[in-house]
C-alpha atoms as a PDB file:
ATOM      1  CA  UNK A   1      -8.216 -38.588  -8.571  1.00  0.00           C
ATOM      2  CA  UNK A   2      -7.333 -35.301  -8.996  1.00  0.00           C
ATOM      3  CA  UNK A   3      -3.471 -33.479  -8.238  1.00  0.00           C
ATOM      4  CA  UNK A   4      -3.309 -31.017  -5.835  1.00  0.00           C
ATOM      5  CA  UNK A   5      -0.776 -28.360  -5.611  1.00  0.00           C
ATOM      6  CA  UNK A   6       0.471 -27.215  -2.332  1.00  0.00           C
ATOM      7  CA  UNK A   7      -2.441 -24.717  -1.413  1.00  0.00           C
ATOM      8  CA  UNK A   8      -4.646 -27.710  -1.844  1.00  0.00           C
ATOM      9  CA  UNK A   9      -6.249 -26.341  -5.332  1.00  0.00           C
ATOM     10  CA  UNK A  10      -6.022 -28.522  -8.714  1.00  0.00           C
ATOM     11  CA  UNK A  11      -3.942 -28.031 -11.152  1.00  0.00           C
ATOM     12  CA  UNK A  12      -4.045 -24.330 -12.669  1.00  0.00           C
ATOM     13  CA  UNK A  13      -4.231 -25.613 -16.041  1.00  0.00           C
ATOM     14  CA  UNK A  14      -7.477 -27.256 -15.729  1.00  0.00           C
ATOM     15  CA  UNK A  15     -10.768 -25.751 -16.595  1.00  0.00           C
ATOM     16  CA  UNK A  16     -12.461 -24.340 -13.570  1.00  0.00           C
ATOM     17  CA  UNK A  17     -12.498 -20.745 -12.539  1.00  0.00           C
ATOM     18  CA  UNK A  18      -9.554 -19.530 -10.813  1.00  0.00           C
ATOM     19  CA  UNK A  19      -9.343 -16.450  -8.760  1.00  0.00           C
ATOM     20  CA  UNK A  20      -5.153 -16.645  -7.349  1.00  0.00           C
ATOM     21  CA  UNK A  21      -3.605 -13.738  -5.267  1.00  0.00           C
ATOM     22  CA  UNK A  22      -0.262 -13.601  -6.772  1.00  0.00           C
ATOM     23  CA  UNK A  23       1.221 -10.775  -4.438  1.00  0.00           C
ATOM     24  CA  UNK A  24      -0.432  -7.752  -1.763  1.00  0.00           C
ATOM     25  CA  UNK A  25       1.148  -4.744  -0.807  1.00  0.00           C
ATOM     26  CA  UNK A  26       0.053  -1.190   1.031  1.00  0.00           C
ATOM     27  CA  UNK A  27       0.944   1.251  -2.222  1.00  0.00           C
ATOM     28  CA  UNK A  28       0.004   4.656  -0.178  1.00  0.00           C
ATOM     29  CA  UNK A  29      -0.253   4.949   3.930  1.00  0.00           C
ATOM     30  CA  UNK A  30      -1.067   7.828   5.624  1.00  0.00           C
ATOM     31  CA  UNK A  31      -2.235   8.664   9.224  1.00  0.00           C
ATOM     32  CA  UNK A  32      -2.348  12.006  10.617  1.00  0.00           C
ATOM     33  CA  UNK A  33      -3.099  13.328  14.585  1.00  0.00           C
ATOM     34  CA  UNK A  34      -3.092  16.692  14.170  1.00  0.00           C
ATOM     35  CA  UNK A  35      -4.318  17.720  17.337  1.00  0.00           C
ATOM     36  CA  UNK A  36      -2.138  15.922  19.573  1.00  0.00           C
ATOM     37  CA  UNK A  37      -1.635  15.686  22.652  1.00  0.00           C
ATOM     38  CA  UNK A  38      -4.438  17.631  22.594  1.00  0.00           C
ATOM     39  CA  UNK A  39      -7.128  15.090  21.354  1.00  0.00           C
ATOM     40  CA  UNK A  40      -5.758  12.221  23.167  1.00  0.00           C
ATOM     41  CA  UNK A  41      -7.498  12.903  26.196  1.00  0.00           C
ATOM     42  CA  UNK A  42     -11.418  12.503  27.082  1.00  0.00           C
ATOM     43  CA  UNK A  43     -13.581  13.285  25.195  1.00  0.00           C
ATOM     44  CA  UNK A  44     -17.449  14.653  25.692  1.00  0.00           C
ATOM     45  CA  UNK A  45     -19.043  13.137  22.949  1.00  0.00           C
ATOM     46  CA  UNK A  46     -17.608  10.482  20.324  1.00  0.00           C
ATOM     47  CA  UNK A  47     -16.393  11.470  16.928  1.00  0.00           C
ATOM     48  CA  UNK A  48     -17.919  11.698  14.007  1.00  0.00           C
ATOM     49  CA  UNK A  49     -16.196   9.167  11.711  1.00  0.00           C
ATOM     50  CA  UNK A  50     -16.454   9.322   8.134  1.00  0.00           C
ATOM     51  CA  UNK A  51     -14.954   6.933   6.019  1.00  0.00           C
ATOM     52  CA  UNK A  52     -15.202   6.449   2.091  1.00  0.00           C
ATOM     53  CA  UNK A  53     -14.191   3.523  -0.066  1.00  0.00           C
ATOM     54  CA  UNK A  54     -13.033   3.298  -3.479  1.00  0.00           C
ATOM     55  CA  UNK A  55     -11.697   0.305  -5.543  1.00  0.00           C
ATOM     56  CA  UNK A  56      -9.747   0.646  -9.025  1.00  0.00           C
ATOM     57  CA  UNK A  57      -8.460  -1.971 -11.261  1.00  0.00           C
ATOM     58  CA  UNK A  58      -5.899  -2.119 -14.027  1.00  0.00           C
ATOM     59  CA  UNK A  59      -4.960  -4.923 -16.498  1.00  0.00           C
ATOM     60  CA  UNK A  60      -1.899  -6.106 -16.586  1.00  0.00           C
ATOM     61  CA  UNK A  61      -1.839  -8.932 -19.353  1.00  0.00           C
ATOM     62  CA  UNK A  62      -4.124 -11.031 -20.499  1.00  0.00           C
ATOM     63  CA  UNK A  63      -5.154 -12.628 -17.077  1.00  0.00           C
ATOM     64  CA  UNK A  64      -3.419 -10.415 -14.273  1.00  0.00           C
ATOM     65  CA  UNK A  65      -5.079  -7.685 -12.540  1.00  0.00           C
ATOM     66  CA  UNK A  66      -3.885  -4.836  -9.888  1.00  0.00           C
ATOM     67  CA  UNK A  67      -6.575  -4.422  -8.155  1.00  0.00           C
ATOM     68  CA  UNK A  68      -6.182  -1.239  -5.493  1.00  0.00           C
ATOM     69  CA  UNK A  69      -8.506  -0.749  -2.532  1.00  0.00           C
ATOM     70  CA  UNK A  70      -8.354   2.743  -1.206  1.00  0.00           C
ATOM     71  CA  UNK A  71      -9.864   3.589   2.166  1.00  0.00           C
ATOM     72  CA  UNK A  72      -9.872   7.334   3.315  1.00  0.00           C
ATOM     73  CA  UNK A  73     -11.744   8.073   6.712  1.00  0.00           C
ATOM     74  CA  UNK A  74     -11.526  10.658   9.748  1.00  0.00           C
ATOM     75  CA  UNK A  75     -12.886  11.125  13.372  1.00  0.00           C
ATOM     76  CA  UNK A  76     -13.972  14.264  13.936  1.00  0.00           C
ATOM     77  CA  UNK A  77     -14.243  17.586  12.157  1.00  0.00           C
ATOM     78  CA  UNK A  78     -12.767  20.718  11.466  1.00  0.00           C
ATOM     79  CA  UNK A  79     -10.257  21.954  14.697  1.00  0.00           C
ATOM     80  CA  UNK A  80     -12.189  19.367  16.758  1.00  0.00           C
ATOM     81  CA  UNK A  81     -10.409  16.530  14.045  1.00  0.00           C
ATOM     82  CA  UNK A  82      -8.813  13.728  16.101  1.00  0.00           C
ATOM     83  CA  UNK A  83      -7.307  11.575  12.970  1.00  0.00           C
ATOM     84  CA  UNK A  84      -7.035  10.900   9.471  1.00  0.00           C
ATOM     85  CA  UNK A  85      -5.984   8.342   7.566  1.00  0.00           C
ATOM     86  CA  UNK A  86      -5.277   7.452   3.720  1.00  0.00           C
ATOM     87  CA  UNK A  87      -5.012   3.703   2.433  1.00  0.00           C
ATOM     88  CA  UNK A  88      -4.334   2.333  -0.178  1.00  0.00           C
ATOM     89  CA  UNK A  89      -4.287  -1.432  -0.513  1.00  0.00           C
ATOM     90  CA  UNK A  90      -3.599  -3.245  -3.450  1.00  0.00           C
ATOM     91  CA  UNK A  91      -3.095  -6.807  -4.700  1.00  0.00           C
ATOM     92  CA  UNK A  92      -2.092  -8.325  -7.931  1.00  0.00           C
ATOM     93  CA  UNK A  93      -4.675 -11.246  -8.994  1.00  0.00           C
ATOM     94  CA  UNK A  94      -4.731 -14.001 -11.871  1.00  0.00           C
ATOM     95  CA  UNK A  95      -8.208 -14.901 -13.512  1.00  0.00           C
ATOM     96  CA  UNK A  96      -8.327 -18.061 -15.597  1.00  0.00           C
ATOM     97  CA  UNK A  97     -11.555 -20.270 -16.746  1.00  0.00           C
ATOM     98  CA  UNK A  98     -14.274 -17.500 -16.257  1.00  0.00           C
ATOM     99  CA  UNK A  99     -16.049 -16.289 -18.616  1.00  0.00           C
ATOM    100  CA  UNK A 100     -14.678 -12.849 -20.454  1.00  0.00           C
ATOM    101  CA  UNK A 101     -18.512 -10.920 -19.428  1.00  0.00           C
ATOM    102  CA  UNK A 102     -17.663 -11.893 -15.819  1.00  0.00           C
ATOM    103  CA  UNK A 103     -13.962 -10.843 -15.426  1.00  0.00           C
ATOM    104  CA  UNK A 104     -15.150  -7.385 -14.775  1.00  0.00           C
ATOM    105  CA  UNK A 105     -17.418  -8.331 -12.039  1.00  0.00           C
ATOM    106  CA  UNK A 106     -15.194 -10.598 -10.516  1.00  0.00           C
ATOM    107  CA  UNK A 107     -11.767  -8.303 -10.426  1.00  0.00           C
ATOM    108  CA  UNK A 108     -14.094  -5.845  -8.821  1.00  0.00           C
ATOM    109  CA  UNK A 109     -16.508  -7.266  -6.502  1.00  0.00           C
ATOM    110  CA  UNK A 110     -14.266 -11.032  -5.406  1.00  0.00           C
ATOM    111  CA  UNK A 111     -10.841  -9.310  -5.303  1.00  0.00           C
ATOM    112  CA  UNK A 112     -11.337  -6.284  -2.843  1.00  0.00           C
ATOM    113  CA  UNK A 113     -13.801  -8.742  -0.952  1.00  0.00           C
ATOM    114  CA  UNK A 114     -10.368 -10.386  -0.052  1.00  0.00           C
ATOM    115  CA  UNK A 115      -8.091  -7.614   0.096  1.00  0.00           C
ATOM    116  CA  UNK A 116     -10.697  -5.772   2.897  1.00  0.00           C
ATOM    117  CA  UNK A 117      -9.875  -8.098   5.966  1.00  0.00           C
ATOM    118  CA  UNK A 118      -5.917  -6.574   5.687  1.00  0.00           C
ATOM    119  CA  UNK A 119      -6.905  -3.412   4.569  1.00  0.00           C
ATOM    120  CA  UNK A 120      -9.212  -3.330   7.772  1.00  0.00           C
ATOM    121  CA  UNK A 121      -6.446  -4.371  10.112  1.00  0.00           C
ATOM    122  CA  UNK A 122      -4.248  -1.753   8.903  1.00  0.00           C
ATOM    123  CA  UNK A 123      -6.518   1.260   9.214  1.00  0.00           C
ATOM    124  CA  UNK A 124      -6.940   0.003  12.795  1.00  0.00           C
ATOM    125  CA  UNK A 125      -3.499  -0.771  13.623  1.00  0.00           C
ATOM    126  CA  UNK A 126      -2.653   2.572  12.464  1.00  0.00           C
ATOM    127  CA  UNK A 127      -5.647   4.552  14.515  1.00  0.00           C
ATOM    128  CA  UNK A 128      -4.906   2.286  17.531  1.00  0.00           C
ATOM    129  CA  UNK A 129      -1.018   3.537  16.958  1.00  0.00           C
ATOM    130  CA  UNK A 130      -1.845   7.272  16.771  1.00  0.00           C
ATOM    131  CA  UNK A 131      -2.973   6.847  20.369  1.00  0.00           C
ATOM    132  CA  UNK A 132      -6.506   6.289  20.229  1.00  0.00           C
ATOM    133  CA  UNK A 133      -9.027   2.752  20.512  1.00  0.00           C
ATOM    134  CA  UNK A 134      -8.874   0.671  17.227  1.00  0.00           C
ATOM    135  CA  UNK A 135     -10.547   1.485  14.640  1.00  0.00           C
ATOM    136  CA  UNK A 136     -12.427  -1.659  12.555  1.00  0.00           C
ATOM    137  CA  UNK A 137     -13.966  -0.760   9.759  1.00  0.00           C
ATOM    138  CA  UNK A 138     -17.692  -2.545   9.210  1.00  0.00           C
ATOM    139  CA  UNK A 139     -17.850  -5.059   6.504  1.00  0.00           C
ATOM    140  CA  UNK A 140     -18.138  -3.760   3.077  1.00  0.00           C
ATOM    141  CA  UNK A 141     -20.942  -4.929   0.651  1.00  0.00           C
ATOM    142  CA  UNK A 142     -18.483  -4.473  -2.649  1.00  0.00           C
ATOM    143  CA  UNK A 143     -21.140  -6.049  -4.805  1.00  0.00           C
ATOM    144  CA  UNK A 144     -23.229  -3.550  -4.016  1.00  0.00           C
ATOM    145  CA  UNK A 145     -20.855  -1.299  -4.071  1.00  0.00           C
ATOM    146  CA  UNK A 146     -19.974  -2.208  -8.150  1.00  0.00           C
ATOM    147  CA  UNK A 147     -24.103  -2.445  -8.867  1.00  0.00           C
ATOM    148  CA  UNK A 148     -23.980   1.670  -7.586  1.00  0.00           C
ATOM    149  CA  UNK A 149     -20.555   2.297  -9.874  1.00  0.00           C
ATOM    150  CA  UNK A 150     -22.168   0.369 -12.510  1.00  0.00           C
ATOM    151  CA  UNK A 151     -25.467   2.040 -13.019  1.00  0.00           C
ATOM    152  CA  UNK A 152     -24.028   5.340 -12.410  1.00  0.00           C
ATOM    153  CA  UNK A 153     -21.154   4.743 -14.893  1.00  0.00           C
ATOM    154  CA  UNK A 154     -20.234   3.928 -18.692  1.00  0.00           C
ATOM    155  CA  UNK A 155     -20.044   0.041 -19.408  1.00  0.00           C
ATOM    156  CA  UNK A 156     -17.098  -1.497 -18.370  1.00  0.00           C
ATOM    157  CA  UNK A 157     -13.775  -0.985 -20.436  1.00  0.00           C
ATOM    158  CA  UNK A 158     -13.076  -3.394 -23.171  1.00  0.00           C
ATOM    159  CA  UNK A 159     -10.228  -4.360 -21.532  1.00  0.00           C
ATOM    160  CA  UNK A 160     -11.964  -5.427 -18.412  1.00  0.00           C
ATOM    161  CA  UNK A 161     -14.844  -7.302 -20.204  1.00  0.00           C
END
């Protein structure tokens, strides 16, 4: 029979892949309304949202990552702008028992897939705090997101690999 820890996982030094969440933390917020009180009332047609993602990852020893999730979006354009907002999420992650050619994929496809559900609630937190409905952010497909980065990019650092 095997020990479990508290979190109902075995032992982290046995020889399965481990993906841990050692800490999470908002690094950068920012939310902006700067047409208010102007752009809190009715309006004629809905907003043009725009919203882009970007996820970077840095070693920090042999099996910890930082692994930052930055979400940057608007409603609206120009002087008709209702919001803006600037996120960026991070978390620091241990990888044990996986293979070195799949670190890279992993710290950049399995870690923002769990750093997006609090990411999400923040952005609409913050939106639904600036005065206007919620704002939740559709799901992101982040491997398909690395495939784009991959095959429009250099291979992956050494580091990462």
């Amino acid at each position: 029979m095997a020990e479990q820890n508290g979190n109902g996982q075995g032992n982290p030094g046995q020889g399965g892949p481990q993906l841990n969440a050692l800490a999470q933390y908002i690094k950068d917020l920012s939310f902006e309304n700067p047409n208010a009180p102007n752009s809190l009332g009715p309006q004629e047609n809905g907003p043009n949202i725009a919203i882009q993602v970007n996820v970077n990852a840095k070693q920090l020893s042999e099996t910890d990552f930082e692994v930052s999730l930055s979400l940057e979006g608007s409603a609206g354009e120009g002087a008709g702008t209702l919001f803006k907002f600037e996120l960026d999420y991070a978390g620091v992650f241990r990888v044990a028992g996986i293979p070195n050619d799949q670190v890279h994929p992993v710290v950049m496809i399995e870690c923002p897939r769990l750093l997006f559900p609090f990411a999400r609630q923040i952005v609409a937190d913050s939106v639904r705090n600036g005065g206007f409905p919620p704002l939740y952010i559709d799901p992101i497909d982040f491997a398909g997101l690395y495939r784009q980065r991959m095959s429009e990019a250099s291979p992956p650092p050494a580091n990462m690999a």
